[in-house]
N, C-alpha and C. Protein backbone atom coordinates (compact mmCIF):
# COMPACT_ATOMS: atom_id res chain seq x y z
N UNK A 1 0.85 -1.19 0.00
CA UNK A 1 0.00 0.00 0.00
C UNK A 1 0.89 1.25 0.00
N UNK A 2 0.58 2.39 -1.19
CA UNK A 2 1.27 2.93 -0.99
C UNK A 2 0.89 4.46 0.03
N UNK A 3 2.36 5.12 0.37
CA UNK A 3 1.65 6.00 1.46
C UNK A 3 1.51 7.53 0.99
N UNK A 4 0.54 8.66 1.77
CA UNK A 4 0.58 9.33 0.79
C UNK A 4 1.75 10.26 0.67
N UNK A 5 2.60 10.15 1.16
CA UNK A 5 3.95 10.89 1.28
C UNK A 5 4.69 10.31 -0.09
N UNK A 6 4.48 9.05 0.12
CA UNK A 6 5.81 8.59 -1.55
C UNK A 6 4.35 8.99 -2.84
N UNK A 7 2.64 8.81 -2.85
CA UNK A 7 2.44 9.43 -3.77
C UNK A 7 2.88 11.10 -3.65
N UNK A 8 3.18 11.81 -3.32
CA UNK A 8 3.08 13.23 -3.19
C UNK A 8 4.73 13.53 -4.12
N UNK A 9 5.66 12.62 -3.29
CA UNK A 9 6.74 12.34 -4.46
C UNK A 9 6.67 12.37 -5.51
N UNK A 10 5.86 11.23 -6.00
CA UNK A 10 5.98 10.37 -7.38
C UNK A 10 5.39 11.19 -8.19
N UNK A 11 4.10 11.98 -7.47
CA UNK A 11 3.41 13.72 -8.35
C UNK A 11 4.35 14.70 -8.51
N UNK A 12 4.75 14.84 -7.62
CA UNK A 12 6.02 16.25 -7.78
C UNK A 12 6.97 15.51 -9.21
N UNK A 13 7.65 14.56 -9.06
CA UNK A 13 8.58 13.77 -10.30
C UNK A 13 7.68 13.71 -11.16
N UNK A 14 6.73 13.28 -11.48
CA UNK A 14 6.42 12.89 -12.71
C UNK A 14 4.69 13.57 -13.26
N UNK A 15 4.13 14.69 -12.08
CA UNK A 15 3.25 15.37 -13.02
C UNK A 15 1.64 14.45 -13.15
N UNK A 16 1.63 13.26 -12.62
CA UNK A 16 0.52 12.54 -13.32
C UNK A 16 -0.36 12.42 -11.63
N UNK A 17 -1.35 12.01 -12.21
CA UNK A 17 -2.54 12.33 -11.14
C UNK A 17 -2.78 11.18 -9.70
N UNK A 18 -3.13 11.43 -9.17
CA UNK A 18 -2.98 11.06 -7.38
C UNK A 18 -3.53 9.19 -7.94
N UNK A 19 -4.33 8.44 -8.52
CA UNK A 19 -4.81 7.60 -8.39
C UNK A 19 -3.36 6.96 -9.61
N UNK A 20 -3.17 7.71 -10.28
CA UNK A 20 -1.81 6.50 -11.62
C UNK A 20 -0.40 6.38 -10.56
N UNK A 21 -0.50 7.30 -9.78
CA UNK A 21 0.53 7.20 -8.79
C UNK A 21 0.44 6.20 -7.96
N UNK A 22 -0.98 6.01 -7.25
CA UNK A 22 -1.25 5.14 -6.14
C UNK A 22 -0.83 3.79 -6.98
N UNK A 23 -1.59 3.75 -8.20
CA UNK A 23 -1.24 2.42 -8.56
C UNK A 23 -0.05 2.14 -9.43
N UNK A 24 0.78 2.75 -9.53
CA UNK A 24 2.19 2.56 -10.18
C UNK A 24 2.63 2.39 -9.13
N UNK A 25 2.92 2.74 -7.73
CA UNK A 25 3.37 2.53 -6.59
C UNK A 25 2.94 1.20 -5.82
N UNK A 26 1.75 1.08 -6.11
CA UNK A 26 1.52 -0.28 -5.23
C UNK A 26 1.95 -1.46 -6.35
N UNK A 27 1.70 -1.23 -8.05
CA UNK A 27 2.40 -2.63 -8.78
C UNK A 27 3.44 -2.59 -8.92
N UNK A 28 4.64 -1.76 -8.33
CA UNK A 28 6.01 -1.72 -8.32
C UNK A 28 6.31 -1.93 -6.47
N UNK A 29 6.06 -1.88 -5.86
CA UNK A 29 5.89 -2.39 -4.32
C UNK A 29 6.64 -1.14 -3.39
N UNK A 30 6.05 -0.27 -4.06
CA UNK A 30 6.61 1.40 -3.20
C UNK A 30 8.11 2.42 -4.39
N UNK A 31 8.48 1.57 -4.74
CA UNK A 31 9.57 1.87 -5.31
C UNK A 31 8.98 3.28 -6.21
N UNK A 32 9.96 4.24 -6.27
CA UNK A 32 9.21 4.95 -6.59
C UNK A 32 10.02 5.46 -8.06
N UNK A 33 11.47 5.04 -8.25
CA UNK A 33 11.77 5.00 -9.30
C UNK A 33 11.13 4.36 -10.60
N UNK A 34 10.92 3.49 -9.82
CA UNK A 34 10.68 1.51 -11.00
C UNK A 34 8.83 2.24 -11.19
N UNK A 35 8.37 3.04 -10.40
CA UNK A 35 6.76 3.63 -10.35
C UNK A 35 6.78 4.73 -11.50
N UNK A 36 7.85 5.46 -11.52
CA UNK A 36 8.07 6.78 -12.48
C UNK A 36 8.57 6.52 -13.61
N UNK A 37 8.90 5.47 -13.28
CA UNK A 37 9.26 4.92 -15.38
C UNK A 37 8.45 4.37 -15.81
N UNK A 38 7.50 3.82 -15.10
CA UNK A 38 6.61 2.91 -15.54
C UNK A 38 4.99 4.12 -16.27
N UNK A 39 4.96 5.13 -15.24
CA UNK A 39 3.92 6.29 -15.63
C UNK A 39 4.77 6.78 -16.66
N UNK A 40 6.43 7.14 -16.65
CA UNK A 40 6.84 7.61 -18.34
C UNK A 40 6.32 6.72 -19.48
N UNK A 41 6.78 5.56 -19.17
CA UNK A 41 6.67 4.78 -21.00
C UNK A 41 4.68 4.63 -20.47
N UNK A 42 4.06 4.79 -19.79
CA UNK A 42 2.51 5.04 -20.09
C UNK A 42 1.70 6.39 -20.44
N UNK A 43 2.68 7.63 -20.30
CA UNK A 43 2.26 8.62 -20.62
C UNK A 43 3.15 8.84 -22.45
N UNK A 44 4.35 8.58 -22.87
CA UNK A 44 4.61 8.30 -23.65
C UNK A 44 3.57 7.80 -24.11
N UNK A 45 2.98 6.32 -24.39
CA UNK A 45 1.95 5.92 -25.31
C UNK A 45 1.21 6.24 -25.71
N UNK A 46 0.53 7.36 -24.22
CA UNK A 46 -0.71 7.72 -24.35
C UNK A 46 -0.42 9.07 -25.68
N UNK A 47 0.90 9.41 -25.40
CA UNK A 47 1.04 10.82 -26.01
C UNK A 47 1.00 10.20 -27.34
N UNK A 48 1.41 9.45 -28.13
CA UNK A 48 0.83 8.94 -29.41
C UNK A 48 -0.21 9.08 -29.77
N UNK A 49 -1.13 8.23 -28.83
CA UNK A 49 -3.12 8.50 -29.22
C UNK A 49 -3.10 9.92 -29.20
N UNK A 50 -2.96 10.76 -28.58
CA UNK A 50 -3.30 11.95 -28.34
C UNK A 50 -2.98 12.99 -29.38
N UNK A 51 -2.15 12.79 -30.15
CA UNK A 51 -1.17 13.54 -31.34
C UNK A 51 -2.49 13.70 -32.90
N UNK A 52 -3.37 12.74 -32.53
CA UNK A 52 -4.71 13.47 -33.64
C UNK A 52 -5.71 14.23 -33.20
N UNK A 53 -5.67 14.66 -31.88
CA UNK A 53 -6.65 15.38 -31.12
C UNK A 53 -6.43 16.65 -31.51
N UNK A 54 -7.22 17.46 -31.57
CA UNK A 54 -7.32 19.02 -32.13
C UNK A 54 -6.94 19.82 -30.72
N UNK A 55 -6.02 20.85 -31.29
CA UNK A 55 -5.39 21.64 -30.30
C UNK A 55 -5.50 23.28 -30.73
N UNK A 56 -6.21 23.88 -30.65
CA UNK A 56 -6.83 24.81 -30.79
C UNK A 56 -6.46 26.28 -30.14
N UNK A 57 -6.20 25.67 -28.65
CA UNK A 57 -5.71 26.97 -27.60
C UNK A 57 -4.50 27.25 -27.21
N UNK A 58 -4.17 27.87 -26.43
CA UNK A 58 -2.73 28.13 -26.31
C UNK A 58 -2.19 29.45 -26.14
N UNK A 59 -1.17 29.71 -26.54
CA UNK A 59 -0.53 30.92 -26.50
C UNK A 59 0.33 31.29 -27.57
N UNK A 60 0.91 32.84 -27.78
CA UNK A 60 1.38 32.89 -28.35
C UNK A 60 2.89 33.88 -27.38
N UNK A 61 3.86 33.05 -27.67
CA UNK A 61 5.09 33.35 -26.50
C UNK A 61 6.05 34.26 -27.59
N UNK A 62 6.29 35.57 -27.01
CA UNK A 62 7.35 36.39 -27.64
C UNK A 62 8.65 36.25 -26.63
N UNK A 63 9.87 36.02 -27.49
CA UNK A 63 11.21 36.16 -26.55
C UNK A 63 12.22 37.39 -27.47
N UNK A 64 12.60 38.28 -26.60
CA UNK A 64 13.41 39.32 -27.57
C UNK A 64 14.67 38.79 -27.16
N UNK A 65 16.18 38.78 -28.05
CA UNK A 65 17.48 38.80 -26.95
C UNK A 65 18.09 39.91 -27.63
N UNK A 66 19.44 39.95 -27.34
CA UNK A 66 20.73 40.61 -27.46
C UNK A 66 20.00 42.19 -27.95
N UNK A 67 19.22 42.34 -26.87
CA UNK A 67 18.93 44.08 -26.24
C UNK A 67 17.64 44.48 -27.65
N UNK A 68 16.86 43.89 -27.80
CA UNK A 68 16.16 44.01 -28.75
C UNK A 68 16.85 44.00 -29.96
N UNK A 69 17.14 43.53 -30.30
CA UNK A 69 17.60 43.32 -31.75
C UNK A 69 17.47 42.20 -32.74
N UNK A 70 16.79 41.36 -31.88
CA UNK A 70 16.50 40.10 -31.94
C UNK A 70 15.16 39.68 -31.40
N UNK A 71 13.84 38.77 -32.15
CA UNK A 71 13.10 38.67 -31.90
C UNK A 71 12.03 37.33 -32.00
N UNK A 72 11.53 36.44 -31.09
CA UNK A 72 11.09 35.62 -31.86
C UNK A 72 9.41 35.52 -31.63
N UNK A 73 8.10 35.34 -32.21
CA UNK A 73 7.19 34.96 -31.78
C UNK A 73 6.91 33.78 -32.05
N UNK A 74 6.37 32.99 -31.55
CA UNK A 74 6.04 31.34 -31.63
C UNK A 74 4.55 31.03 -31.35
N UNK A 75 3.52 30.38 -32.11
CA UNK A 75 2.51 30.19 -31.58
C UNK A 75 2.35 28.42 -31.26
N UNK A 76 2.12 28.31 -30.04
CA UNK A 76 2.27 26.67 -29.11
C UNK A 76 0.72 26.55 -28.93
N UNK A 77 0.15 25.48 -29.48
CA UNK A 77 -0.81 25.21 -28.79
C UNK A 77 -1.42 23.71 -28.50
N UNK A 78 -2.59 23.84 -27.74
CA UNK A 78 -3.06 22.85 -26.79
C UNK A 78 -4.07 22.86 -26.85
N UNK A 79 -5.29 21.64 -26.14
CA UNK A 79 -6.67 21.52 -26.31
C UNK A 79 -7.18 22.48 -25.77
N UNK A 80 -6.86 22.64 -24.20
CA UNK A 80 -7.54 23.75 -23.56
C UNK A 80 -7.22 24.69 -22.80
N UNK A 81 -7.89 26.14 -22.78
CA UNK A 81 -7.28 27.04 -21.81
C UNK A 81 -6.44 26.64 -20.43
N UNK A 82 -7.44 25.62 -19.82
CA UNK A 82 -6.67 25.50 -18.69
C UNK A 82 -5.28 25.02 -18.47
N UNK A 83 -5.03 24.47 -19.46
CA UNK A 83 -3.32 23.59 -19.53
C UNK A 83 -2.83 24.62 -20.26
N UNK A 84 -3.26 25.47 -21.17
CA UNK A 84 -2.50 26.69 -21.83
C UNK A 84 -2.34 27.72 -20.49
N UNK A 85 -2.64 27.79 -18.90
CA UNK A 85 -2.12 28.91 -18.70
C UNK A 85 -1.72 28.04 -17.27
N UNK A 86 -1.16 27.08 -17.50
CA UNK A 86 -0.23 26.39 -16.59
C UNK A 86 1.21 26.22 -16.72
N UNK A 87 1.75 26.72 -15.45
CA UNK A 87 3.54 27.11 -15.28
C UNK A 87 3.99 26.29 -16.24
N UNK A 88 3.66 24.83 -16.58
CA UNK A 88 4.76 23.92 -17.18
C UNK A 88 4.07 24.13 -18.67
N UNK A 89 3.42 24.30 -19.61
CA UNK A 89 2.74 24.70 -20.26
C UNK A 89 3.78 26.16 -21.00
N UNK A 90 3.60 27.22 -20.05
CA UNK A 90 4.43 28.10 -20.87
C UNK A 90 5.74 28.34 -20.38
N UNK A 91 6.26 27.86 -19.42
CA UNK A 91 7.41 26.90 -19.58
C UNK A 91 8.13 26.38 -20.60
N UNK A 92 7.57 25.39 -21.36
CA UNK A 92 7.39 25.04 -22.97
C UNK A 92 7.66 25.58 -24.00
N UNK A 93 6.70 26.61 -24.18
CA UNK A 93 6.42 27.97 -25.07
C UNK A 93 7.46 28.61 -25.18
N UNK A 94 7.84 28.92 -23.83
CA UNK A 94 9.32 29.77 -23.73
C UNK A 94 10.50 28.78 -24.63
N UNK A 95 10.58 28.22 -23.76
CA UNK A 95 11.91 27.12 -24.20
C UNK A 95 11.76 26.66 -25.86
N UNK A 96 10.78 27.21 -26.45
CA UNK A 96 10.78 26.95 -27.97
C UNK A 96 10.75 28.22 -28.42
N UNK A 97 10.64 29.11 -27.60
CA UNK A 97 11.37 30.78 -28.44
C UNK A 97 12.47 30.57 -28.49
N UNK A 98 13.22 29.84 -27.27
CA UNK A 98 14.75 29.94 -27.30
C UNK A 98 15.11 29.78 -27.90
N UNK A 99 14.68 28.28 -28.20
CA UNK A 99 15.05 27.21 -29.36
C UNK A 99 15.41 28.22 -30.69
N UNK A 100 14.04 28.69 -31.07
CA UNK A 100 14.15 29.21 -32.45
C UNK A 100 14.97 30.23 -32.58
N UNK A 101 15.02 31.12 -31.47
CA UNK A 101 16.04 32.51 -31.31
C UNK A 101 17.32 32.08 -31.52
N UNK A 102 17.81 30.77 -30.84
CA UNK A 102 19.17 30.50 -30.75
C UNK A 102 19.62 29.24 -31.94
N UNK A 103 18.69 28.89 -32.99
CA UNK A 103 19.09 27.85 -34.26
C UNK A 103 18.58 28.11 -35.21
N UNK A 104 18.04 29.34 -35.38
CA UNK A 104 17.11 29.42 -36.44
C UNK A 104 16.54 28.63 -37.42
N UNK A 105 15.77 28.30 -36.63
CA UNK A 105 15.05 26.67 -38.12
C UNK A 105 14.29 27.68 -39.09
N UNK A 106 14.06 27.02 -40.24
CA UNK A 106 13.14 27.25 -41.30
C UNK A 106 11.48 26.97 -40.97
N UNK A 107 11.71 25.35 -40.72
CA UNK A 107 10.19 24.73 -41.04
C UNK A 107 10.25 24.23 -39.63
N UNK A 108 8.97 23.98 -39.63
CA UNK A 108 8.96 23.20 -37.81
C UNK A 108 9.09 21.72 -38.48
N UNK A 109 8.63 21.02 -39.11
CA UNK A 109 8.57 19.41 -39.51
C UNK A 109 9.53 19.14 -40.74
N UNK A 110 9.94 18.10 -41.05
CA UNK A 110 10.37 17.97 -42.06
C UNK A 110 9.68 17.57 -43.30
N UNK A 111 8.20 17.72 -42.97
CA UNK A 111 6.97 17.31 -43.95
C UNK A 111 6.79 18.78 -44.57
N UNK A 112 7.19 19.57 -44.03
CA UNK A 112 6.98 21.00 -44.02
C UNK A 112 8.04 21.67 -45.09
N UNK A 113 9.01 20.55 -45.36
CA UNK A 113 10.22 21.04 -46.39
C UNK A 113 9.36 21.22 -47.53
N UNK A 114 9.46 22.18 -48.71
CA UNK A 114 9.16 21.74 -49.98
C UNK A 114 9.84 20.50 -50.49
N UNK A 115 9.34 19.84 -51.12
CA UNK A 115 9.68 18.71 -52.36
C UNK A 115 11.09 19.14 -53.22
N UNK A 116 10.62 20.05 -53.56
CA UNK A 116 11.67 20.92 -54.49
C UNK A 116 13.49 20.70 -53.91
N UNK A 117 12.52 21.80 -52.72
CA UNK A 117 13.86 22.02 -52.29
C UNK A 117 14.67 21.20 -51.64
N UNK A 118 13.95 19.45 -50.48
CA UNK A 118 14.67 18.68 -50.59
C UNK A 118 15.04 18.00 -51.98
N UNK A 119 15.08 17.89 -53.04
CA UNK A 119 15.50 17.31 -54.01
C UNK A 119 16.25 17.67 -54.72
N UNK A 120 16.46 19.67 -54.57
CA UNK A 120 17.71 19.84 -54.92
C UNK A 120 19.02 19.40 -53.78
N UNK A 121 18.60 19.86 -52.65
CA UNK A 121 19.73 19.72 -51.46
C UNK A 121 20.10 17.98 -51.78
N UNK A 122 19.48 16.96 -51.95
CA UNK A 122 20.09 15.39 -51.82
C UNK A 122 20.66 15.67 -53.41
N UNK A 123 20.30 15.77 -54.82
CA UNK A 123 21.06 16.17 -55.27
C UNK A 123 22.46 16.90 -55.14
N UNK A 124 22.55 18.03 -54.90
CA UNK A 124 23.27 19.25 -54.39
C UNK A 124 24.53 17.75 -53.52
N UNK A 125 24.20 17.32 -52.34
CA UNK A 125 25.20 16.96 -52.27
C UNK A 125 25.65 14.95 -52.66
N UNK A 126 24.75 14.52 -53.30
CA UNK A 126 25.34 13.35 -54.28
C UNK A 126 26.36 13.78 -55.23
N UNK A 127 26.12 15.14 -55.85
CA UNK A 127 27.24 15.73 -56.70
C UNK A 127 28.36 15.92 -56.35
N UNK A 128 28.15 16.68 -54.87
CA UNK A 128 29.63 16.79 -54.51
C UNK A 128 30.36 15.45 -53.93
N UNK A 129 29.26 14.99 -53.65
CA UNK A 129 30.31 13.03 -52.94
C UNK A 129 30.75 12.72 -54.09
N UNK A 130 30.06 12.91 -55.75
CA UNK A 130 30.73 12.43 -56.71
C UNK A 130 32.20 13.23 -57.13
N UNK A 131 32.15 14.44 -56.66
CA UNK A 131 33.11 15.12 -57.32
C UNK A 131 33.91 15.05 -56.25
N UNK A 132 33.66 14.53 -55.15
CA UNK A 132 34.97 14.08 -54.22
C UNK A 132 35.46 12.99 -54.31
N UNK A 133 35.37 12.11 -55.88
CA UNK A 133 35.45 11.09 -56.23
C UNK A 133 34.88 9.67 -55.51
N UNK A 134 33.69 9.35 -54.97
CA UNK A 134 32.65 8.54 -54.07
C UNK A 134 31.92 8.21 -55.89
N UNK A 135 32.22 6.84 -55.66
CA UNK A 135 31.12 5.66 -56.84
C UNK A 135 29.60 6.52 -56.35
N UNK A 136 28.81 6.27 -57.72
CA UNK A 136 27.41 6.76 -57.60
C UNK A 136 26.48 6.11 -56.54
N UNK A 137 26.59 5.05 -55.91
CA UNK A 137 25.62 4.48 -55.21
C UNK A 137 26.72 4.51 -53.91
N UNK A 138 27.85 5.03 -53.76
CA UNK A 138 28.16 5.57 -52.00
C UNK A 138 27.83 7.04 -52.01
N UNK A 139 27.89 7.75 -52.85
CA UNK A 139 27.33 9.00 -53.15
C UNK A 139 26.00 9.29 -52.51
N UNK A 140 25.16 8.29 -53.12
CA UNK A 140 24.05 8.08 -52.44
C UNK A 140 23.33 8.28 -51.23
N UNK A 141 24.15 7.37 -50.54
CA UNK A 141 24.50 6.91 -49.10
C UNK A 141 25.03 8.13 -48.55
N UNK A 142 25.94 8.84 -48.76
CA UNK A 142 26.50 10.20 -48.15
C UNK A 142 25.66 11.38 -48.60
N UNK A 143 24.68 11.02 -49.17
CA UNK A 143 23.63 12.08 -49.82
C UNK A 143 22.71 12.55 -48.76
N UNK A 144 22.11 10.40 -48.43
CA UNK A 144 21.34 10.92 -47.44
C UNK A 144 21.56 10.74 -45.84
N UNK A 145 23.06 10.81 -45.70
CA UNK A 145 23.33 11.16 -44.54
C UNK A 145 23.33 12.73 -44.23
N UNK A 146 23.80 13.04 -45.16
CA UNK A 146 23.82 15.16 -45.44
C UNK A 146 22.41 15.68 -45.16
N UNK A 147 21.36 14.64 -45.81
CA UNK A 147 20.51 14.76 -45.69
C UNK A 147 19.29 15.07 -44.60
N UNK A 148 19.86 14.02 -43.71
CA UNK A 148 19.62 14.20 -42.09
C UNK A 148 20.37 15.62 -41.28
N UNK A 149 21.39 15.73 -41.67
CA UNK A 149 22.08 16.67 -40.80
C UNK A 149 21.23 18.33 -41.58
N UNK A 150 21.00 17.97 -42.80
CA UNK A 150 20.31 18.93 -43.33
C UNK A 150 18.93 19.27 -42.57
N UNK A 151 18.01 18.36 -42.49
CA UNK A 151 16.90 18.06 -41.45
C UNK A 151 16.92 18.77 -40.17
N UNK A 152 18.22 18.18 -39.67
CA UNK A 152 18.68 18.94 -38.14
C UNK A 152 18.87 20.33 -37.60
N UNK A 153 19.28 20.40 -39.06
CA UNK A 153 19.79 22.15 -39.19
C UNK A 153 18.30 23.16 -39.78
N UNK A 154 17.28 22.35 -40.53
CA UNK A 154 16.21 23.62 -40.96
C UNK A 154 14.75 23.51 -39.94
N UNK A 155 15.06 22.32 -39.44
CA UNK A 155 13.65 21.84 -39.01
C UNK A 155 13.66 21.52 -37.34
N UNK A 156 12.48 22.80 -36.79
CA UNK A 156 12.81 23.32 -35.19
C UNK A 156 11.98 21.33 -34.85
N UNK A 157 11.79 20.45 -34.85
CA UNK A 157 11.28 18.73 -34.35
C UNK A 157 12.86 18.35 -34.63
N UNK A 158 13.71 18.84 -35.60
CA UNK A 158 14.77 17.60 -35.95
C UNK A 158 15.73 18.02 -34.90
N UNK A 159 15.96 19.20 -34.31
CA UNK A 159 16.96 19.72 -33.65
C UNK A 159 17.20 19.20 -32.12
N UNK A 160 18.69 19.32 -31.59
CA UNK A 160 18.65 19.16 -30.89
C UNK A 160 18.37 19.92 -29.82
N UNK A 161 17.44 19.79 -28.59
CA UNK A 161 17.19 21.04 -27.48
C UNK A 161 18.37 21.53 -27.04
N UNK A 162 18.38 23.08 -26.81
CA UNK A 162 19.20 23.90 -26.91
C UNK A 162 20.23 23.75 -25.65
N UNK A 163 18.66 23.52 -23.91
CA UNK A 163 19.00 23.39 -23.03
C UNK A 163 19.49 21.98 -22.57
N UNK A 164 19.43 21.02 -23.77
CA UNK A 164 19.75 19.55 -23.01
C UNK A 164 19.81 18.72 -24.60
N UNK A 165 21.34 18.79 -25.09
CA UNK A 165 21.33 18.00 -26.58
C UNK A 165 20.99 16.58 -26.47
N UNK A 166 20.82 15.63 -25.42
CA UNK A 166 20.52 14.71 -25.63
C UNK A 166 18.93 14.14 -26.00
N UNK A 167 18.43 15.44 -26.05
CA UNK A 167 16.46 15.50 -26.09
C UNK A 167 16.29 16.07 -27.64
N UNK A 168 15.81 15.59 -28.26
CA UNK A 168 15.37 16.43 -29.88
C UNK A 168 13.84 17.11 -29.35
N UNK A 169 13.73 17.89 -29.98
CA UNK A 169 12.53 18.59 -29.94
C UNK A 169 11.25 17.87 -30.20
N UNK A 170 10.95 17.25 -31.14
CA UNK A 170 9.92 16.37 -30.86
C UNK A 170 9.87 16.04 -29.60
N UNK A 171 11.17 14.95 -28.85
CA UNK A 171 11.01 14.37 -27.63
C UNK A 171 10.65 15.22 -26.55
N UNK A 172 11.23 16.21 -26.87
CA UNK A 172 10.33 17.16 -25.50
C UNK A 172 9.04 17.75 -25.34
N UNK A 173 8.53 17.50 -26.93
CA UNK A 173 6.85 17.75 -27.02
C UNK A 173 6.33 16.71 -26.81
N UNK A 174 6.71 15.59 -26.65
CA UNK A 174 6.45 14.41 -26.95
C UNK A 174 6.36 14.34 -25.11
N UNK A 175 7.21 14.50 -24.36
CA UNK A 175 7.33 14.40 -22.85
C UNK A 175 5.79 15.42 -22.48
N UNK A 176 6.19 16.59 -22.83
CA UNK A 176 5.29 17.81 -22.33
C UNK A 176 3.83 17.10 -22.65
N UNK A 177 3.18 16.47 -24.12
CA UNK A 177 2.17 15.56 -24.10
C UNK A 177 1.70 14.75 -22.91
N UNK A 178 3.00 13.54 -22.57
CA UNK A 178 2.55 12.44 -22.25
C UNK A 178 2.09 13.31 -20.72
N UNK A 179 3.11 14.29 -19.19
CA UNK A 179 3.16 15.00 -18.37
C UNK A 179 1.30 15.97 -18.35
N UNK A 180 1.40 16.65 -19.55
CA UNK A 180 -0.11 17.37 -19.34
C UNK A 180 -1.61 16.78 -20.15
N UNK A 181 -0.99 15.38 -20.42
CA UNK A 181 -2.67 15.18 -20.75
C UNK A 181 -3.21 15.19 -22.31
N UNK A 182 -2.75 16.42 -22.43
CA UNK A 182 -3.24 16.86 -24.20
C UNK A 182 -2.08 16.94 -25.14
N UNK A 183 -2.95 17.15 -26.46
CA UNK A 183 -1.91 16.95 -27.44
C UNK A 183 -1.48 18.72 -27.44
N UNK A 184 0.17 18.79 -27.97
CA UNK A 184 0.60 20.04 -27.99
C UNK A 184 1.08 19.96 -29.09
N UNK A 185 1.02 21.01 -30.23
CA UNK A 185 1.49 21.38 -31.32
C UNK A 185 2.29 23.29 -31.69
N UNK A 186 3.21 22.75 -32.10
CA UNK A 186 3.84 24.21 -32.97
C UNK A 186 3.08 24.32 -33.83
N UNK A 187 2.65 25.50 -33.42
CA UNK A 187 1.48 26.14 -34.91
C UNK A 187 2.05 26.86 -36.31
N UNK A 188 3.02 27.82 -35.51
CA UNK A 188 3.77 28.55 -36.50
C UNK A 188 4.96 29.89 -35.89
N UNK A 189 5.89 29.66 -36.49
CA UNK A 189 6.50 31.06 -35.37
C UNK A 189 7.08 31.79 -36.51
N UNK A 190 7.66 32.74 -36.02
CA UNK A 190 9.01 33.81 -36.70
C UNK A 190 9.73 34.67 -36.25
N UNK A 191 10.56 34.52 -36.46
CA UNK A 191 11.77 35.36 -36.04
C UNK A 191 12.77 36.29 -36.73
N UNK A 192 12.83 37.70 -35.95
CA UNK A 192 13.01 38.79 -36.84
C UNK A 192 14.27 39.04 -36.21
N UNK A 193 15.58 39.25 -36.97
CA UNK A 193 16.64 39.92 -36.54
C UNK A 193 16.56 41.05 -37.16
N UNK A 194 17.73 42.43 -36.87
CA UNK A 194 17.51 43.82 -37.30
C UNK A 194 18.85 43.57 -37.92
N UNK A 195 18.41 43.48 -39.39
CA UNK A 195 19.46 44.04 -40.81
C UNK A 195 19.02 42.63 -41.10
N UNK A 196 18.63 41.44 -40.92
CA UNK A 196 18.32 40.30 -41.26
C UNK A 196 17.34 40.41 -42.63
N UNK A 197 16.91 39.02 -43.01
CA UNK A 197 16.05 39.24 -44.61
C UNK A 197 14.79 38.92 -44.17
């Protein structure tokens, strides 16, 4: 049985509600580690189902840096007001101005690339693996490895988080999901530097 002191824990760590606690705690036998991984990879799953749910509300988070000269707006959103005006919520919001202020992506997805323009870039560099003398089919292969790092570099899901490289951005929307319940989506942002295009 668990007591309510280790659930009050296992809420503070991991965000999820007084009864998934009680019982992650009592089928792990108090443990409260072996309890908090077990609510991760179940809020993970859930955050899958949840990723076709319409997200509608939210906010829209401005971050300026280096003394105004620099600017980003981002629009984050979520099913409902009430999780849109919760600490960990724009928390979030923020930490994806950063993001964009400090890597400047292009597209948020990589579905979001034009056609075009990935097909010149894997072109673009099969040519040069060829002209660095690489056979046509390792060319290939180093095409679409460029390819990925290309991904990494335009697209704010492929990147790595600014505050913690071992997390890609998906994964931390993907956490922030499984933690509040609803599905969360990048709607659209932009970012303005002064003398920039």
């Amino acid at each position: 049985m668990a007591s309510s002191e280790q659930i009050r824990l296992l809420r503070e760590q991991t965000g999820a509600g007084v009864l998934d606690c009680k019982k992650a705690l009592d089928s792990h036998n108090g443990d409260i580690e072996k309890a908090a991984a077990w609510l991760r990879e179940k809020g993970l799953a859930s955050a899958a189902k949840k990723a076709s749910r319409e997200a509608h509300d939210g906010v829209i988070e401005a971050y300026s840096h280096m003394g105004g000269r620099m600017a980003v707006l981002v629009e984050v959103n979520c099913e409902t007001d009430f999780v849109a005006r919760t600490p960990d919520f724009k928390a979030l919001a923020h930490d994806l101005a950063l993001q964009i202020a400090s890597t400047s992506p292009e597209y948020i997805r990589k579905e979001d690339v034009p056609g075009s323009v990935a097909a010149a870039k894997a072109e673009q560099y099969k040519q040069e693996a060829i002209s660095e003398g690489k056979k046509p089919e390792i060319a290939e292969r180093i095409a679409a490895g460029r390819m990925d790092k290309f991904y990494q570099d335009v697209c704010l899901m492929e990147q790595q988080f600014v505050k913690d490289d071992k997390v890609k951005v998906s994964e931390l929307i993907r956490n922030a999901v499984a933690k509040m319940g609803e599905n969360v989506v990048v709607r659209r942002f932009v970012r303005y530097e002064v003398g920039g295009q």
